[in-house]
PDB file of N, CA and C in Angstrom:
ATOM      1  N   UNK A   1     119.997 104.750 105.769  1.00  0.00           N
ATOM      2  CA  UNK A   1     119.533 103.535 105.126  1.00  0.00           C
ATOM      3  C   UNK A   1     119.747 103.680 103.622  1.00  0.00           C
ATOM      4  N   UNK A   2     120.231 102.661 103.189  1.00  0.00           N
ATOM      5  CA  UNK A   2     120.374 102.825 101.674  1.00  0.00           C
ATOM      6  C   UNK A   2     119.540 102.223 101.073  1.00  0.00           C
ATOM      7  N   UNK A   3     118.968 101.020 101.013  1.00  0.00           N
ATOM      8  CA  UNK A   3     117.519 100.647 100.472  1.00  0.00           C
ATOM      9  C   UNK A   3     116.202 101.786 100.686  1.00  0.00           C
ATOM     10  N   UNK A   4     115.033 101.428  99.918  1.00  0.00           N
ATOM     11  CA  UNK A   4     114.672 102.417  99.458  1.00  0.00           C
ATOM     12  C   UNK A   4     113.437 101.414 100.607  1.00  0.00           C
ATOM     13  N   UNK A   5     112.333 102.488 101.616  1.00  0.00           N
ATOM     14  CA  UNK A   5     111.708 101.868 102.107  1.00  0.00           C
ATOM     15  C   UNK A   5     110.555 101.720 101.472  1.00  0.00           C
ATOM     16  N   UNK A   6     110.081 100.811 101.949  1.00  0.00           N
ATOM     17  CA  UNK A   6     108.647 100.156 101.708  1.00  0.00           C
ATOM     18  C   UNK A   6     107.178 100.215 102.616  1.00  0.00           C
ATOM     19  N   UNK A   7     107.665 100.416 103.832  1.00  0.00           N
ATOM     20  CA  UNK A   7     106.812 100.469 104.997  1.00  0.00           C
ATOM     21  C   UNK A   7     107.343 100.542 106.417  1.00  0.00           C
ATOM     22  N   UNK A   8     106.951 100.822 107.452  1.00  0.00           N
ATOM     23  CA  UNK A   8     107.203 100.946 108.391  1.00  0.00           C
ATOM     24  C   UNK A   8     107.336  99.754 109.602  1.00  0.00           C
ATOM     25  N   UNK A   9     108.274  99.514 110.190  1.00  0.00           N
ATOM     26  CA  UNK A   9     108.083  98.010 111.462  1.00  0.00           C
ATOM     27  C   UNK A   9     108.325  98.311 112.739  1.00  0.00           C
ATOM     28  N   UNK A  10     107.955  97.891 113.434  1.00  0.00           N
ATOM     29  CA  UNK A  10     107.711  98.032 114.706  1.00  0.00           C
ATOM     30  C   UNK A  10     108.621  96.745 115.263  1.00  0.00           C
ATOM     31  N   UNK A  11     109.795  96.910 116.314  1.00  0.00           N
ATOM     32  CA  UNK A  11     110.448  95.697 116.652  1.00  0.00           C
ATOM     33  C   UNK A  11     109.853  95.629 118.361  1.00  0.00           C
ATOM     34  N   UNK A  12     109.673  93.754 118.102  1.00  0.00           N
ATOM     35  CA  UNK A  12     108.996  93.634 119.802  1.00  0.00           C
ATOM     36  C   UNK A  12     109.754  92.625 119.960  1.00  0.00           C
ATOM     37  N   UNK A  13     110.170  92.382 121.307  1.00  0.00           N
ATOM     38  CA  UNK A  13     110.993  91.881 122.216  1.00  0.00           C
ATOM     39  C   UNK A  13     110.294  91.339 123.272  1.00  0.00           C
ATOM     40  N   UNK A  14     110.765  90.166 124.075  1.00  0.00           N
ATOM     41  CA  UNK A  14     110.342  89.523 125.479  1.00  0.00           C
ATOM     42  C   UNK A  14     109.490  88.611 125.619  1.00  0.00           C
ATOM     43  N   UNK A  15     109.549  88.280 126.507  1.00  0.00           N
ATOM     44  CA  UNK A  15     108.296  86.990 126.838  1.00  0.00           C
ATOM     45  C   UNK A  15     107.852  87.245 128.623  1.00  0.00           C
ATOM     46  N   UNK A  16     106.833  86.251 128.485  1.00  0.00           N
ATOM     47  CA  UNK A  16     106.239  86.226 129.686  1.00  0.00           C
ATOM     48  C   UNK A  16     105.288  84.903 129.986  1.00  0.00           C
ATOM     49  N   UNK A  17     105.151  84.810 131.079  1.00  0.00           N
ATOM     50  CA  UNK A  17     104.742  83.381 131.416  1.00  0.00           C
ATOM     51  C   UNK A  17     103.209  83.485 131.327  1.00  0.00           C
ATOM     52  N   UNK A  18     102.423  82.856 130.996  1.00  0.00           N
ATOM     53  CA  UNK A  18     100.815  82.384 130.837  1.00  0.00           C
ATOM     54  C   UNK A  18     100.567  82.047 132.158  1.00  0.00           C
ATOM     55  N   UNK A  19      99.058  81.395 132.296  1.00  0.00           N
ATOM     56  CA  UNK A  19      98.527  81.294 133.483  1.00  0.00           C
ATOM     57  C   UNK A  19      98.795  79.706 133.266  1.00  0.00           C
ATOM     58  N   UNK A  20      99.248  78.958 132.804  1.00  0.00           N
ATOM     59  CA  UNK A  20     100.134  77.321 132.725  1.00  0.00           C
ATOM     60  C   UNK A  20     101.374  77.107 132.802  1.00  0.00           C
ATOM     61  N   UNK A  21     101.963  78.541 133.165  1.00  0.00           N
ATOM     62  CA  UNK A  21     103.065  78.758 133.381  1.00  0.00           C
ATOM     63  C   UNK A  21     104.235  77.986 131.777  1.00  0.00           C
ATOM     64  N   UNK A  22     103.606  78.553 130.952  1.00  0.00           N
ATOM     65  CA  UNK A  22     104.241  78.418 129.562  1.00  0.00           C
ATOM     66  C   UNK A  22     105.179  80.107 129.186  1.00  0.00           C
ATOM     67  N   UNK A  23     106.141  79.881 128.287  1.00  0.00           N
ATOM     68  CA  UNK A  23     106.467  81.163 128.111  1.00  0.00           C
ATOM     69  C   UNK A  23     105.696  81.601 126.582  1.00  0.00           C
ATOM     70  N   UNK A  24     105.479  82.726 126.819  1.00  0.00           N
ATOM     71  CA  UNK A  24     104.829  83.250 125.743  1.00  0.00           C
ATOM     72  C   UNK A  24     105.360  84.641 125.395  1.00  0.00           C
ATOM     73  N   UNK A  25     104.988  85.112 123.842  1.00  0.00           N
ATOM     74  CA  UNK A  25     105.597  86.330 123.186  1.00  0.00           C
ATOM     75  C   UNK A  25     105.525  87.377 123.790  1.00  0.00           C
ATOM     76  N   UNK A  26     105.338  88.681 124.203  1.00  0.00           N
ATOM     77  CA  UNK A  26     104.604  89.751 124.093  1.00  0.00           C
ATOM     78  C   UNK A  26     105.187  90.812 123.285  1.00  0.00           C
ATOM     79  N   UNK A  27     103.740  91.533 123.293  1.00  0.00           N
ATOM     80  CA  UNK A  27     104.029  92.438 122.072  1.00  0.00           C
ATOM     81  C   UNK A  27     104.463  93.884 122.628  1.00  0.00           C
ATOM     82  N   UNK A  28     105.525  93.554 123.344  1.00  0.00           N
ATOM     83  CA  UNK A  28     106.166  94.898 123.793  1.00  0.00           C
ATOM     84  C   UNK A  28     106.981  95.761 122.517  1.00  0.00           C
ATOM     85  N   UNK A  29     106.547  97.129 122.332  1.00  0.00           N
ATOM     86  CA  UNK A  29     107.798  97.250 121.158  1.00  0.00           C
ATOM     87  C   UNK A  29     108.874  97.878 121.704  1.00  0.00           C
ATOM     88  N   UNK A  30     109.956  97.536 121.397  1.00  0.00           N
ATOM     89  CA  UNK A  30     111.471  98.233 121.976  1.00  0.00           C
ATOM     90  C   UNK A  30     111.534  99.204 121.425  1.00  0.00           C
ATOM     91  N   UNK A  31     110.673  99.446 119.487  1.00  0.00           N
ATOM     92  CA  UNK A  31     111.177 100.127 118.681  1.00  0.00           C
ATOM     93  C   UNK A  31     110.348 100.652 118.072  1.00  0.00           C
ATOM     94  N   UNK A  32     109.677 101.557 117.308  1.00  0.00           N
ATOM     95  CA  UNK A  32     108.491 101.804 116.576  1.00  0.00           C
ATOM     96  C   UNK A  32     108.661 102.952 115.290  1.00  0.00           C
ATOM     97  N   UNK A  33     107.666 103.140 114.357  1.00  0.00           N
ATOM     98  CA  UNK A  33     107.980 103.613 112.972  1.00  0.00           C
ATOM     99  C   UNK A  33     109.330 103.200 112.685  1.00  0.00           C
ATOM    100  N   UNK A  34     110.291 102.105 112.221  1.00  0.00           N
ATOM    101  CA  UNK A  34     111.531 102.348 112.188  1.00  0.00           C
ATOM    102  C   UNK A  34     111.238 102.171 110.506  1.00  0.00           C
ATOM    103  N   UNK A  35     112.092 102.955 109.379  1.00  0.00           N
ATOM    104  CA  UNK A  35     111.538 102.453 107.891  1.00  0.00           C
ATOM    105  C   UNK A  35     112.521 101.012 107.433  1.00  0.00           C
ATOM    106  N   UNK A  36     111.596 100.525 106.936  1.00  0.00           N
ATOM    107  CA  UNK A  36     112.757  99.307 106.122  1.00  0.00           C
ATOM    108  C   UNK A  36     111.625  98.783 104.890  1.00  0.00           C
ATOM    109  N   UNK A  37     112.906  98.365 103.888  1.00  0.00           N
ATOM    110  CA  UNK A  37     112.426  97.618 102.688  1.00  0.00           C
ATOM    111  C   UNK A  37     112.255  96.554 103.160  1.00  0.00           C
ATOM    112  N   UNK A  38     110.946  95.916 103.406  1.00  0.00           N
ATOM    113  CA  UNK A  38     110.259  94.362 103.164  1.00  0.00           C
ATOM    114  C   UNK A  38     110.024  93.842 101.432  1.00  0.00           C
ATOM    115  N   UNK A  39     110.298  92.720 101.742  1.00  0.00           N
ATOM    116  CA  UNK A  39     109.667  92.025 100.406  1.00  0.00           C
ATOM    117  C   UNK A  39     109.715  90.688 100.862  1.00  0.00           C
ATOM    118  N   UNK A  40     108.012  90.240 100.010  1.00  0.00           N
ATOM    119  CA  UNK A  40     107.521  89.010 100.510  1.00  0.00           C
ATOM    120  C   UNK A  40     107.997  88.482  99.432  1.00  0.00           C
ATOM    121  N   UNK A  41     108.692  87.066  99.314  1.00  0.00           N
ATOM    122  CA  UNK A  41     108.726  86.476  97.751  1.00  0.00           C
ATOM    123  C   UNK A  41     108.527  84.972  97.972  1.00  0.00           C
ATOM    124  N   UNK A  42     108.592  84.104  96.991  1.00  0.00           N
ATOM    125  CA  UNK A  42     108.040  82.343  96.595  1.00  0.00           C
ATOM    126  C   UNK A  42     109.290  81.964  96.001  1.00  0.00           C
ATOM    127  N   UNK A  43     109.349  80.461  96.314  1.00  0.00           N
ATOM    128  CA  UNK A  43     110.107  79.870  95.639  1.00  0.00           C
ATOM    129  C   UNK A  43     109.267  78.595  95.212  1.00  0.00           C
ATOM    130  N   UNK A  44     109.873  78.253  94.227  1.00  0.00           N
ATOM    131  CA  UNK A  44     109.365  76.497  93.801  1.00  0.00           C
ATOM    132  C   UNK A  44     110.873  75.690  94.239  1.00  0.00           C
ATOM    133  N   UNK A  45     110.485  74.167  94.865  1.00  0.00           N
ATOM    134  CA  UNK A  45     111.412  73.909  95.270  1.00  0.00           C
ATOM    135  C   UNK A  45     111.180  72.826  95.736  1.00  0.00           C
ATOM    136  N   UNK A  46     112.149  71.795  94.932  1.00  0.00           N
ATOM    137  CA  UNK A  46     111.859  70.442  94.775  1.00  0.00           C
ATOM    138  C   UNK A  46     113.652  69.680  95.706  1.00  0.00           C
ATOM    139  N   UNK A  47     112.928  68.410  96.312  1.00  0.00           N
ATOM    140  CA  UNK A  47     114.045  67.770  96.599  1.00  0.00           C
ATOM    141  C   UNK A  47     114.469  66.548  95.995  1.00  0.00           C
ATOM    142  N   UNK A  48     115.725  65.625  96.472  1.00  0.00           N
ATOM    143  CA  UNK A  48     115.579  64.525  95.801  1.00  0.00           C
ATOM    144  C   UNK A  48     114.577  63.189  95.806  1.00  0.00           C
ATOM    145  N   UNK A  49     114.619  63.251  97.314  1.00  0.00           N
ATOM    146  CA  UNK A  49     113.692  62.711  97.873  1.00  0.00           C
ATOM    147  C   UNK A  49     112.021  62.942  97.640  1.00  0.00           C
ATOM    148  N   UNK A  50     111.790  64.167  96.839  1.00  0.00           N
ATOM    149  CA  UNK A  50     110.072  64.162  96.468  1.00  0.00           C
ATOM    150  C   UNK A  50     110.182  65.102  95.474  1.00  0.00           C
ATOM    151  N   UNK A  51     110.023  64.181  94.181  1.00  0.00           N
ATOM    152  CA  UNK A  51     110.256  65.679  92.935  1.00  0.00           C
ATOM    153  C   UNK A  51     109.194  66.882  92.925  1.00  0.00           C
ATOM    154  N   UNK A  52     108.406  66.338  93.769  1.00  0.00           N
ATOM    155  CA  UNK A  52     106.679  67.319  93.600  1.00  0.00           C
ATOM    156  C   UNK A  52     107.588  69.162  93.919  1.00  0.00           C
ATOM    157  N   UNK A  53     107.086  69.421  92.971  1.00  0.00           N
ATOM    158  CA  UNK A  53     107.294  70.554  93.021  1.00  0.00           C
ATOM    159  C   UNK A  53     106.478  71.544  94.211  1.00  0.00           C
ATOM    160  N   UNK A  54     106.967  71.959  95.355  1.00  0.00           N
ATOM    161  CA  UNK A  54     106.326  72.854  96.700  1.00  0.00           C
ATOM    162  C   UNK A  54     106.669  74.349  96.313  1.00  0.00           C
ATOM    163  N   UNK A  55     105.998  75.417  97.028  1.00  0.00           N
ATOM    164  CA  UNK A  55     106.191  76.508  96.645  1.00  0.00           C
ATOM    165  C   UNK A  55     106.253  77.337  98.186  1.00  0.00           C
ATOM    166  N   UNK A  56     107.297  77.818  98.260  1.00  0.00           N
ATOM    167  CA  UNK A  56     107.988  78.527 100.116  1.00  0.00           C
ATOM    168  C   UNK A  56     108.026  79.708  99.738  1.00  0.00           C
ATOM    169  N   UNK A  57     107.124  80.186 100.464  1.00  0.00           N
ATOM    170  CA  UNK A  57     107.011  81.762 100.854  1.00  0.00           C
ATOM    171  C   UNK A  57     108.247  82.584 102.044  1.00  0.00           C
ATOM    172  N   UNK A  58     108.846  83.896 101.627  1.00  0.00           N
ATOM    173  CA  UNK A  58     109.611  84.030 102.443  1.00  0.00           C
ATOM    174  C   UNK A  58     109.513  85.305 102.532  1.00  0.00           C
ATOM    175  N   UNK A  59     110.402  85.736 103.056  1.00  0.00           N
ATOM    176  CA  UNK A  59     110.642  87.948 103.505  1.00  0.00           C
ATOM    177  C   UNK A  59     111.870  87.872 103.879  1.00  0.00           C
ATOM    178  N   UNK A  60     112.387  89.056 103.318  1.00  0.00           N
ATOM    179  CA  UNK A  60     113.372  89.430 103.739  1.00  0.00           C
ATOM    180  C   UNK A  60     113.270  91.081 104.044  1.00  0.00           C
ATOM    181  N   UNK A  61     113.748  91.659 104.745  1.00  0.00           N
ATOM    182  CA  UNK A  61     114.131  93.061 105.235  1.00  0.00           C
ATOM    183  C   UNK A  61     115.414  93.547 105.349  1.00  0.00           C
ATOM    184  N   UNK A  62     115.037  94.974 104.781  1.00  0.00           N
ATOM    185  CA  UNK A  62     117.001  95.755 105.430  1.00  0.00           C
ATOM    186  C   UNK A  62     116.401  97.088 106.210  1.00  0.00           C
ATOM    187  N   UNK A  63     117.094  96.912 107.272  1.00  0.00           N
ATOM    188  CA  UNK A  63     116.727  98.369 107.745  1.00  0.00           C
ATOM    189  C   UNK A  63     118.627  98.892 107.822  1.00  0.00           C
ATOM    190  N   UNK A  64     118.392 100.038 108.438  1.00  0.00           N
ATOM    191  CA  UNK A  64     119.579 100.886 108.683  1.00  0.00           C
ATOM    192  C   UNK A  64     120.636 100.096 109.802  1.00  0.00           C
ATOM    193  N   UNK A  65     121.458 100.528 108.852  1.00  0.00           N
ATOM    194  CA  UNK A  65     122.916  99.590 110.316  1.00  0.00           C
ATOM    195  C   UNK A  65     122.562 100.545 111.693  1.00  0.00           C
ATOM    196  N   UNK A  66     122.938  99.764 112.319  1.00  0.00           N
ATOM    197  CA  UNK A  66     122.817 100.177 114.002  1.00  0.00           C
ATOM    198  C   UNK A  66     121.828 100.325 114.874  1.00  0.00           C
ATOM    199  N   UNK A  67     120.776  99.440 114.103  1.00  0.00           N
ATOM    200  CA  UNK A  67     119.205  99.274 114.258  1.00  0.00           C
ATOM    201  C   UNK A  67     119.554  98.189 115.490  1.00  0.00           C
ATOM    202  N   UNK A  68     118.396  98.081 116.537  1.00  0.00           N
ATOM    203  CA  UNK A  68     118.873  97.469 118.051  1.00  0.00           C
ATOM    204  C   UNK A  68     117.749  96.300 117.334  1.00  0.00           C
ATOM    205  N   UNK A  69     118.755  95.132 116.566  1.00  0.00           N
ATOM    206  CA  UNK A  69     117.383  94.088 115.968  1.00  0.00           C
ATOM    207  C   UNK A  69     118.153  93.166 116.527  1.00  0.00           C
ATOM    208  N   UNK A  70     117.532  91.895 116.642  1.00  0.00           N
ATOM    209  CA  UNK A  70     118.693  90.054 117.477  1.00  0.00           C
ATOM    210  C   UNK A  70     117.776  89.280 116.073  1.00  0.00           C
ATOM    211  N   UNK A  71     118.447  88.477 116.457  1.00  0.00           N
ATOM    212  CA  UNK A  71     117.275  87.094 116.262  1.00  0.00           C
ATOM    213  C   UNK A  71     116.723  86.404 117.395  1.00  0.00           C
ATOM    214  N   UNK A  72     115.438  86.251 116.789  1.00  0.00           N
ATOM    215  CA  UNK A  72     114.539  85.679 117.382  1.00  0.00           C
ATOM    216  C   UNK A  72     113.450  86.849 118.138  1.00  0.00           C
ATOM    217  N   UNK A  73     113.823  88.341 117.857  1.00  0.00           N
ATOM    218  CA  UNK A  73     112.757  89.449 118.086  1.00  0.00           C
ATOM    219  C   UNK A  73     111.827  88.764 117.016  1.00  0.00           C
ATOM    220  N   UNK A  74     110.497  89.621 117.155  1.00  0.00           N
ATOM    221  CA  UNK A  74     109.419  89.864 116.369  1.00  0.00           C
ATOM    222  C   UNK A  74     109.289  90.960 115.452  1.00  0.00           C
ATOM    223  N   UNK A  75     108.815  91.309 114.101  1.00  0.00           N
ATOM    224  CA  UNK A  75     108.878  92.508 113.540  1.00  0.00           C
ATOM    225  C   UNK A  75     107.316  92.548 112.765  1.00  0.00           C
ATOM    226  N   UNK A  76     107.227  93.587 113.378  1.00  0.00           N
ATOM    227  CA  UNK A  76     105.660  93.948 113.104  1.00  0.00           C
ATOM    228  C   UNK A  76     105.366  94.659 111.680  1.00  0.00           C
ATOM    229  N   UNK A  77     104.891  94.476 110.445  1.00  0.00           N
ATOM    230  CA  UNK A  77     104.362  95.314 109.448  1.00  0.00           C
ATOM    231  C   UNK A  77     103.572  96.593 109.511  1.00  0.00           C
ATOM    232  N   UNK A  78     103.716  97.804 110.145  1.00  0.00           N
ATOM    233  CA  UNK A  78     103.083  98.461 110.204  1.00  0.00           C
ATOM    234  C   UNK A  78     101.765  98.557 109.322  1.00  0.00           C
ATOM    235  N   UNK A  79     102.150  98.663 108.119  1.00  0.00           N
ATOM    236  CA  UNK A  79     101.293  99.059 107.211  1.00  0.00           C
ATOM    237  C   UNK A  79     100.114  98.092 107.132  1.00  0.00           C
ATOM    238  N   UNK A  80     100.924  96.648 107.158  1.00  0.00           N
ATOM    239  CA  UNK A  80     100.039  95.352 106.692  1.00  0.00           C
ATOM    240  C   UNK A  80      99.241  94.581 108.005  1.00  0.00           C
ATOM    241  N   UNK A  81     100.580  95.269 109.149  1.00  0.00           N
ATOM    242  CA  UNK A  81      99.757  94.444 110.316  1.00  0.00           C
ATOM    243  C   UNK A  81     100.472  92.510 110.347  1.00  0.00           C
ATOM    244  N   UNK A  82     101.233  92.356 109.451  1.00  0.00           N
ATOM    245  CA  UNK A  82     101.853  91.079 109.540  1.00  0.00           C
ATOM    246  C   UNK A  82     103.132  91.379 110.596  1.00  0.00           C
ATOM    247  N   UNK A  83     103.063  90.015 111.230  1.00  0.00           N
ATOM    248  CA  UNK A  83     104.266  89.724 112.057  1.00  0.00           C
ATOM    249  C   UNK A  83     105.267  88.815 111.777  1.00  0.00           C
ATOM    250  N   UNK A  84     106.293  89.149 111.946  1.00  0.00           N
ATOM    251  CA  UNK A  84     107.535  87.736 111.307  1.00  0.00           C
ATOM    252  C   UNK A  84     108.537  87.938 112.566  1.00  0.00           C
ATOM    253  N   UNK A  85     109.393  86.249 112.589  1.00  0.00           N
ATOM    254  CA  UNK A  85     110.430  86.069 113.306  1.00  0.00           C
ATOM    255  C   UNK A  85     111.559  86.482 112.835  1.00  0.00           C
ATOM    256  N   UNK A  86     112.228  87.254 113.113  1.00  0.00           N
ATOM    257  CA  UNK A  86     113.746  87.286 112.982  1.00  0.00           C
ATOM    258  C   UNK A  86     114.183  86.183 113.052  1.00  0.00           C
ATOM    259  N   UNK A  87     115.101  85.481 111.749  1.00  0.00           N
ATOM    260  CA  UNK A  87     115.537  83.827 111.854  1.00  0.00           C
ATOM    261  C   UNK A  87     116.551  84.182 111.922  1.00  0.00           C
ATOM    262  N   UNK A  88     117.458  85.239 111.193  1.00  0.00           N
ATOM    263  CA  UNK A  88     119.120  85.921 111.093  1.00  0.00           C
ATOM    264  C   UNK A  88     118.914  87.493 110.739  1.00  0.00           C
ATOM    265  N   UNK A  89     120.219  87.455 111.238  1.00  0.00           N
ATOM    266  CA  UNK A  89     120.542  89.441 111.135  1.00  0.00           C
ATOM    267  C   UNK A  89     121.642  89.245 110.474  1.00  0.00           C
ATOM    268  N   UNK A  90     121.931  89.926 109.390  1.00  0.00           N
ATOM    269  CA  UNK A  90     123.112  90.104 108.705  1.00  0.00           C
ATOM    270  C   UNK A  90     123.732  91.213 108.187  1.00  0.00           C
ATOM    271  N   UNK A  91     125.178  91.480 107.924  1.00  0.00           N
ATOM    272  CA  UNK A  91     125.231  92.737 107.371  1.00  0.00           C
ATOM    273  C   UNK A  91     126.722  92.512 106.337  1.00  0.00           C
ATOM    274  N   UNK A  92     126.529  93.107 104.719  1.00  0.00           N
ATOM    275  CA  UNK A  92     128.230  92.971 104.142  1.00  0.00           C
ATOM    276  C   UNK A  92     129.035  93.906 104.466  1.00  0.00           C
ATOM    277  N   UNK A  93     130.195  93.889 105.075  1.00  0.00           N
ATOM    278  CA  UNK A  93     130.903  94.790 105.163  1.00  0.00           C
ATOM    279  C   UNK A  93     131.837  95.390 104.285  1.00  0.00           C
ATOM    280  N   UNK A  94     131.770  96.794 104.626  1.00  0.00           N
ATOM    281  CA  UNK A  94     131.803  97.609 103.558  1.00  0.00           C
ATOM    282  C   UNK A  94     132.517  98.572 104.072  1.00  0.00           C
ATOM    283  N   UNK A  95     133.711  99.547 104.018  1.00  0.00           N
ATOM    284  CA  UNK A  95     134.473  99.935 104.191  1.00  0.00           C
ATOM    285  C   UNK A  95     134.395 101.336 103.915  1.00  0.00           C
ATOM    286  N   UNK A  96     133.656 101.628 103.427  1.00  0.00           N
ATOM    287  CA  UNK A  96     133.199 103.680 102.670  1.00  0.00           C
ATOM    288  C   UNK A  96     132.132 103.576 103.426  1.00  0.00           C
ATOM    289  N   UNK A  97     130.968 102.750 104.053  1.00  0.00           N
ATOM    290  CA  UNK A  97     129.597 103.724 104.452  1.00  0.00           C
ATOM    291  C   UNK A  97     129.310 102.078 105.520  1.00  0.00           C
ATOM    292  N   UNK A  98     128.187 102.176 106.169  1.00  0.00           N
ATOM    293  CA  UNK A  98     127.783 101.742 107.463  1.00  0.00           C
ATOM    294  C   UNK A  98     126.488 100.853 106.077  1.00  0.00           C
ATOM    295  N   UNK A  99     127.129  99.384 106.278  1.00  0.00           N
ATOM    296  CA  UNK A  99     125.950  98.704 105.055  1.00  0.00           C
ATOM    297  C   UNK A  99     124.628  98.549 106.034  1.00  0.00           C
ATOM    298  N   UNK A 100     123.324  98.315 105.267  1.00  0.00           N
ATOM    299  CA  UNK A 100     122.073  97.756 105.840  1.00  0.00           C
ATOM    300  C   UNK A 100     122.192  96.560 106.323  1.00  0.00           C
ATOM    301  N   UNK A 101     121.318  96.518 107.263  1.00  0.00           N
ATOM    302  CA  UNK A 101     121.339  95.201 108.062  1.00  0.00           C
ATOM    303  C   UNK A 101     120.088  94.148 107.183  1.00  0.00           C
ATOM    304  N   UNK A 102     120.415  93.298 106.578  1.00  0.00           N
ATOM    305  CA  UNK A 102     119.649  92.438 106.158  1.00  0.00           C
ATOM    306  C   UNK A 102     119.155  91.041 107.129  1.00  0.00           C
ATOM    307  N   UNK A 103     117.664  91.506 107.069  1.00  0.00           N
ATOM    308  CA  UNK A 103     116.776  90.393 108.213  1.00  0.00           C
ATOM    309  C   UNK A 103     116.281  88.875 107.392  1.00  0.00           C
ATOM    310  N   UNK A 104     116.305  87.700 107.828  1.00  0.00           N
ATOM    311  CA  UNK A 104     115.448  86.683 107.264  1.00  0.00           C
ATOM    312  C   UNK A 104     114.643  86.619 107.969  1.00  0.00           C
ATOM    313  N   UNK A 105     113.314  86.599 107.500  1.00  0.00           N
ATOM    314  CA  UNK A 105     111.730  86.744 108.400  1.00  0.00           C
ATOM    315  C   UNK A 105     111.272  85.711 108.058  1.00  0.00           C
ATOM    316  N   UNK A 106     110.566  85.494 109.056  1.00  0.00           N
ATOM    317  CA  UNK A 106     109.465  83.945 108.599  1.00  0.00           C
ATOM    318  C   UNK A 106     108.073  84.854 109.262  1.00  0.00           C
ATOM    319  N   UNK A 107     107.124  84.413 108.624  1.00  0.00           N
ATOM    320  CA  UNK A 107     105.939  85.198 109.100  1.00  0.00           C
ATOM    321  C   UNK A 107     105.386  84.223 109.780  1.00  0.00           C
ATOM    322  N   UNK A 108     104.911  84.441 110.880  1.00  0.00           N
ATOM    323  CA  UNK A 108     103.372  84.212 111.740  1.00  0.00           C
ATOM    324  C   UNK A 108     102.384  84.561 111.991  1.00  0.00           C
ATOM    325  N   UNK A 109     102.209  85.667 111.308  1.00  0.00           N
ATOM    326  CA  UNK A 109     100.452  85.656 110.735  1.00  0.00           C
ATOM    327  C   UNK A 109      99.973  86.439 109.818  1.00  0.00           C
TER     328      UNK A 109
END
C-alpha cells in the first residue's frame, strides 16, 4: 500500500432475506483488519437551479491493489465503527508498481 494508513476496515458482503421476505445487508465480513487511508471531507455546493449554498459530506479510501473490494460491498471503520457503501472502485494505472485502489464511500451510519 502506498498511502499512509489511517485505520483499519473490515469488508462485508451478501444479503439475506427478512421475515417479509425483503432482501437485507448482512454483516458477514469476507475481510478483516485490512489497513487503508479513510478521509471524511465537505463540500459547499450550489446549483443553477437553487443558489442556496448545501454542504455534502463524503469519504474516500485507498487500500492496497489486489484487495477482494466490488461495489456495492459494505466497509466497516474499525476504529470509528462507521459503515459506508462502496459507490466505485478505482485504480490509475501505473506501470513501475501495483497503484492503490481508490474507494468512493457514502456512509450509512
Amino acid at each position: 500500500m502506498q498511502a499512509i494508513a489511517t485505520t483499519r476496515i473490515s469488508i462485508l458482503r451478501g444479503t439475506a432475506t427478512d421475515a417479509y421476505g425483503d432482501e437485507v445487508d448482512t454483516d458477514t465480513p469476507i475481510a478483516a483488519e485490512i489497513p487503508a487511508a479513510l478521509t471524511e471531507q465537505s463540500r459547499r455546493v450550489t446549483t443553477r437551479d437553487d443558489p442556496t449554498p448545501r454542504i455534502v459530506r463524503y469519504a474516500v479510501a485507498r487500500v492496497a491493489a489486489g484487495t477482494d473490494i466490488q461495489d456495492q460491498d459494505r466497509v466497516r471503520d474499525e476504529r470509528t465503527g462507521a459503515v459506508y457503501i462502496v459507490d466505485a472502485v478505482s485504480s490509475m494505472a501505473n506501470p513501475a508498481a501495483a497503484a492503490d485502489l481508490r474507494l468512493d464511500l457514502r456512509r450509512t451510519t
